[in-house]
Protein backbone atom coordinates (compact mmCIF):
# COMPACT_ATOMS: atom_id res chain seq x y z
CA UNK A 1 57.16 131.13 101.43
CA UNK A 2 56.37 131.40 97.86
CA UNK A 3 55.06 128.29 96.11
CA UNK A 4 55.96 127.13 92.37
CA UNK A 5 53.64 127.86 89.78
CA UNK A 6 51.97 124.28 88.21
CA UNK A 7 53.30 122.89 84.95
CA UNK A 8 50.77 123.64 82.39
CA UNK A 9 50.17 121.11 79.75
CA UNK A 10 50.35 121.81 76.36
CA UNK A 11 48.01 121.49 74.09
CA UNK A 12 49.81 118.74 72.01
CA UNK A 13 50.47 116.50 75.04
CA UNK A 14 48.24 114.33 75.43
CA UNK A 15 48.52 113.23 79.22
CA UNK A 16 48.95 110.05 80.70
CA UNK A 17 47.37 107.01 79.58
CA UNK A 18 44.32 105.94 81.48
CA UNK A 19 44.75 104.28 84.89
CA UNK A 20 48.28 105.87 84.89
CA UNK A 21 49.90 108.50 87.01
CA UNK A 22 51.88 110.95 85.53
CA UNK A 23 55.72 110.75 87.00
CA UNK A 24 58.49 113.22 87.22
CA UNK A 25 57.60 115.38 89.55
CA UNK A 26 60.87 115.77 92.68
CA UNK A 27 59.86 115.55 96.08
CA UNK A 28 61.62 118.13 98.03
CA UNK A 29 65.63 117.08 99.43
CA UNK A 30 64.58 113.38 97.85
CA UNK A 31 67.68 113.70 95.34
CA UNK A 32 68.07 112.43 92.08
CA UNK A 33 63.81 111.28 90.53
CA UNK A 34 64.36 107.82 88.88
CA UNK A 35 61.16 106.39 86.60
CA UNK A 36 59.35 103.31 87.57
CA UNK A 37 59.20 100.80 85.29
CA UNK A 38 55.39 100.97 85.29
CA UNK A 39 56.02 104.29 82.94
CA UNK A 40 57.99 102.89 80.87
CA UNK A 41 56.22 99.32 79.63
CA UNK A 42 52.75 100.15 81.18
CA UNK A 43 53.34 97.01 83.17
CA UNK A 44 53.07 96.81 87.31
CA UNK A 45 54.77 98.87 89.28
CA UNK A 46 58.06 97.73 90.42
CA UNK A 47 60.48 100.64 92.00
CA UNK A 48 64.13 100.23 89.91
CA UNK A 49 66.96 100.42 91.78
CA UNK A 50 68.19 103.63 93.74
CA UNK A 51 71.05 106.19 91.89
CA UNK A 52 74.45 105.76 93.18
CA UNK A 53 73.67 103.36 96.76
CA UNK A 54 70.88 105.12 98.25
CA UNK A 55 67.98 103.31 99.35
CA UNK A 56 64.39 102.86 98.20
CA UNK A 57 61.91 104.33 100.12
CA UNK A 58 64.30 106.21 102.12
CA UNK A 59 65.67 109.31 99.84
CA UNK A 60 68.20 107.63 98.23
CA UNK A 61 66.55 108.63 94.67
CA UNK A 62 63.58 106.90 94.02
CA UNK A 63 60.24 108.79 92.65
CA UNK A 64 57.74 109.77 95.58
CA UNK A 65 54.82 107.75 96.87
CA UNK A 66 52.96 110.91 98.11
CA UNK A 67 49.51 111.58 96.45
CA UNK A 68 50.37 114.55 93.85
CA UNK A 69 47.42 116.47 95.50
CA UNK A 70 48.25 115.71 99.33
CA UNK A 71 47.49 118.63 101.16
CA UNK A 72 48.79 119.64 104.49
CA UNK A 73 46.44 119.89 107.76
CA UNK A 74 45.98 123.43 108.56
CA UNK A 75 43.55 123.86 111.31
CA UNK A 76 42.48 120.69 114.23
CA UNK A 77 39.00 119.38 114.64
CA UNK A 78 37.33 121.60 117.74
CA UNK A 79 37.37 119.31 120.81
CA UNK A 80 34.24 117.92 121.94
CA UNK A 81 31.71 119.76 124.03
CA UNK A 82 33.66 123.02 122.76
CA UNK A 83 31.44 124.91 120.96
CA UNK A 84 29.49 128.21 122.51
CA UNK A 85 27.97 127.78 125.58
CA UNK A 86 25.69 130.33 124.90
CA UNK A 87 23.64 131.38 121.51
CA UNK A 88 25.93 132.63 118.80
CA UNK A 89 24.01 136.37 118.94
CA UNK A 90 25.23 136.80 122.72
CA UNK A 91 28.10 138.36 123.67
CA UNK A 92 31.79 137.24 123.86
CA UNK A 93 31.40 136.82 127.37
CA UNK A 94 28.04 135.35 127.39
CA UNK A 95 29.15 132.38 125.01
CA UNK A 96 33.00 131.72 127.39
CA UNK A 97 30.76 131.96 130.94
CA UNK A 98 31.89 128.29 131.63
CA UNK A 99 35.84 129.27 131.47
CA UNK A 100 35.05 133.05 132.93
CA UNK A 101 33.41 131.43 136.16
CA UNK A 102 36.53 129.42 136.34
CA UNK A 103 39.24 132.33 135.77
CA UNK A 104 37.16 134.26 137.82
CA UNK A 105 37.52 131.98 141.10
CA UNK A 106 40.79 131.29 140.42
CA UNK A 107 41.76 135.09 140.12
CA UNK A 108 39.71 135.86 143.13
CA UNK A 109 41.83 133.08 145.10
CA UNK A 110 45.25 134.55 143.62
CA UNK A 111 44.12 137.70 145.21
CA UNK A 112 43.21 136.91 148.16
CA UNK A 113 46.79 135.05 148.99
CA UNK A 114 48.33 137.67 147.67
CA UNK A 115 47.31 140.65 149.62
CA UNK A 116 46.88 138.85 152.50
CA UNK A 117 44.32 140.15 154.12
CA UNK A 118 43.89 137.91 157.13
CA UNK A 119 45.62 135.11 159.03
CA UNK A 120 44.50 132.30 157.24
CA UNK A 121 43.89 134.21 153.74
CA UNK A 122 47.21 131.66 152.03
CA UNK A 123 44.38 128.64 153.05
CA UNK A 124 41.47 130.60 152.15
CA UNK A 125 42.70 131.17 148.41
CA UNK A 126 44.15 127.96 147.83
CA UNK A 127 40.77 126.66 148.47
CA UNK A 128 39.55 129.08 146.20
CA UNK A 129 41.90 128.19 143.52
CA UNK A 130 41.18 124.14 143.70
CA UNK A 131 37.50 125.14 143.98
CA UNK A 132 37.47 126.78 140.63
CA UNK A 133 39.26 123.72 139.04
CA UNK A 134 36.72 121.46 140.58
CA UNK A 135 33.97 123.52 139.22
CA UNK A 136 35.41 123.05 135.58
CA UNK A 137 35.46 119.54 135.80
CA UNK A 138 31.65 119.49 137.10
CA UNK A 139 30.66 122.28 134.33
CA UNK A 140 32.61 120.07 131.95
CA UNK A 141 30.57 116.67 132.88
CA UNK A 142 27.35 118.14 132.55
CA UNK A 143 27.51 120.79 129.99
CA UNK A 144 26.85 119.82 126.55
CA UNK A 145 29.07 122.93 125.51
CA UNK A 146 31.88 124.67 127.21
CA UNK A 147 33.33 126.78 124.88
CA UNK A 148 36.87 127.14 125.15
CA UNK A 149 36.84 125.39 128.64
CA UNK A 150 36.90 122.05 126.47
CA UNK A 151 40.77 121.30 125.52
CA UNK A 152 40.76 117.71 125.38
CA UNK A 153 37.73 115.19 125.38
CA UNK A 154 35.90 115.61 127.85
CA UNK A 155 36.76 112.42 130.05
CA UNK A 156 40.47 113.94 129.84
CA UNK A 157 39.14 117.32 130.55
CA UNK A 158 37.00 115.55 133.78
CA UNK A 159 40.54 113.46 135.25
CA UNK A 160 42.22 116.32 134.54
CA UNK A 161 40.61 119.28 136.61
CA UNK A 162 39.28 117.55 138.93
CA UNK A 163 42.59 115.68 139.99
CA UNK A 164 44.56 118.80 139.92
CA UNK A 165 41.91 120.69 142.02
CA UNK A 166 41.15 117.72 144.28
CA UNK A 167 45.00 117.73 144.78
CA UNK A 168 45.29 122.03 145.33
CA UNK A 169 41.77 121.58 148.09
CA UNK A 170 43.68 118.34 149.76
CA UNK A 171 47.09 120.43 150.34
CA UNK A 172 45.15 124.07 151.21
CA UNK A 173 43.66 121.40 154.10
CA UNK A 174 46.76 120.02 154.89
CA UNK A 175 49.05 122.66 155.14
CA UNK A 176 50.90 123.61 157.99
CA UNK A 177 50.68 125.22 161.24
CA UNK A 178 47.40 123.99 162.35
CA UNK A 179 46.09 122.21 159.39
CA UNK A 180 42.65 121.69 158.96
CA UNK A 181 42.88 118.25 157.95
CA UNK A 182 45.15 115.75 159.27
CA UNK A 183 45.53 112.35 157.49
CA UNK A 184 48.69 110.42 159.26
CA UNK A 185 50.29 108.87 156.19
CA UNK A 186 50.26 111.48 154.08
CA UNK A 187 52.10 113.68 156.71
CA UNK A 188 54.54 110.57 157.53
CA UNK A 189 55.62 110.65 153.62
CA UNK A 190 55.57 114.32 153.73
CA UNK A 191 58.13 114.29 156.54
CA UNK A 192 60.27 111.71 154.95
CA UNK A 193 60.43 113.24 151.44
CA UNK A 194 61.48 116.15 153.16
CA UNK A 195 63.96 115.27 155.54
């Protein structure tokens, strides 16, 4: 997207007065620019009224509030706890260990349900899977730095790992035939969502 160049004053202008802003510039789709009356008498600012029934404030042809240097964000603050977990001279995978151990456990678990190895490997690497997000909510409590393990803050980072991988270890236990943990309620609404 190509920008406009800036106006250039010239020489013989001699700028605004002092403790005035210079008007006239058009904010983009805003329609017609109409001059406050503060430009004109040097007096307070009082918005005159809109070209042709639009509304002030809303687009309907008054000048623009917006600071003339107002810049857009470009980049978001790094979340907390999320800088290198080890010294900036190691190695990429030295400074993402916390998130590595993490993909790692959860890989190892995908793999192991998927080939399927043995006759309760589908338990075995669901286990495997909650494990590893219970492991990056207790890396994520007591590391001072994650790297990109942190997404949120880390109290939303804690709730959310360790709920979803207390949930993923509670459901590898429960799951059926001969389940490994039996808690009667939970199979009661179980049964009656799924009936």
């Amino acid at each position: 997207m190509d920008l406009p160049e800036p106006r250039r004053r010239r020489p013989d202008d001699p700028g605004p007065a002092p403790g005035q802003r210079r008007r006239g510039r058009r904010a983009r789709g805003r329609g017609p620019l109409t001059v406050s009356s503060s430009d004109a008498s040097g007096g307070p600012e009082t918005p005159e009224e809109p070209a042709e029934g639009g509304v002030a404030g809303l687009g309907g042809g008054t000048a623009s509030r917006r600071h003339p240097r107002a810049t857009l964000t470009t980049t978001t603050a790094r979340p907390e706890g999320g800088g290198r977990a080890a010294p900036g001279d190691a190695s990429a995978p030295a400074r993402q260990w916390p998130l590595l151990t993490v993909l790692g456990l959860a890989a190892l678990g995908l793999l192991i349900v998927g080939t399927d190895l043995f006759p309760q490997s589908f338990r075995v690497g669901t286990l495997l899977v909650g494990a590893a997000l219970l492991t990056g909510a207790v890396l994520r409590r007591t590391l001072p730095s994650v790297g990109m393990l942190a997404v949120r803050s880390r109290f939303t980072d804690m709730i959310t790992y360790g709920v979803m991988g207390g949930l993923i270890v509670l459901l590898a236990l429960m799951v059926q035939p001969a389940p490994w943990l039996r808690i009667p309620f939970l199979e009661d609404i179980l049964h009656l969502t799924l009936t």
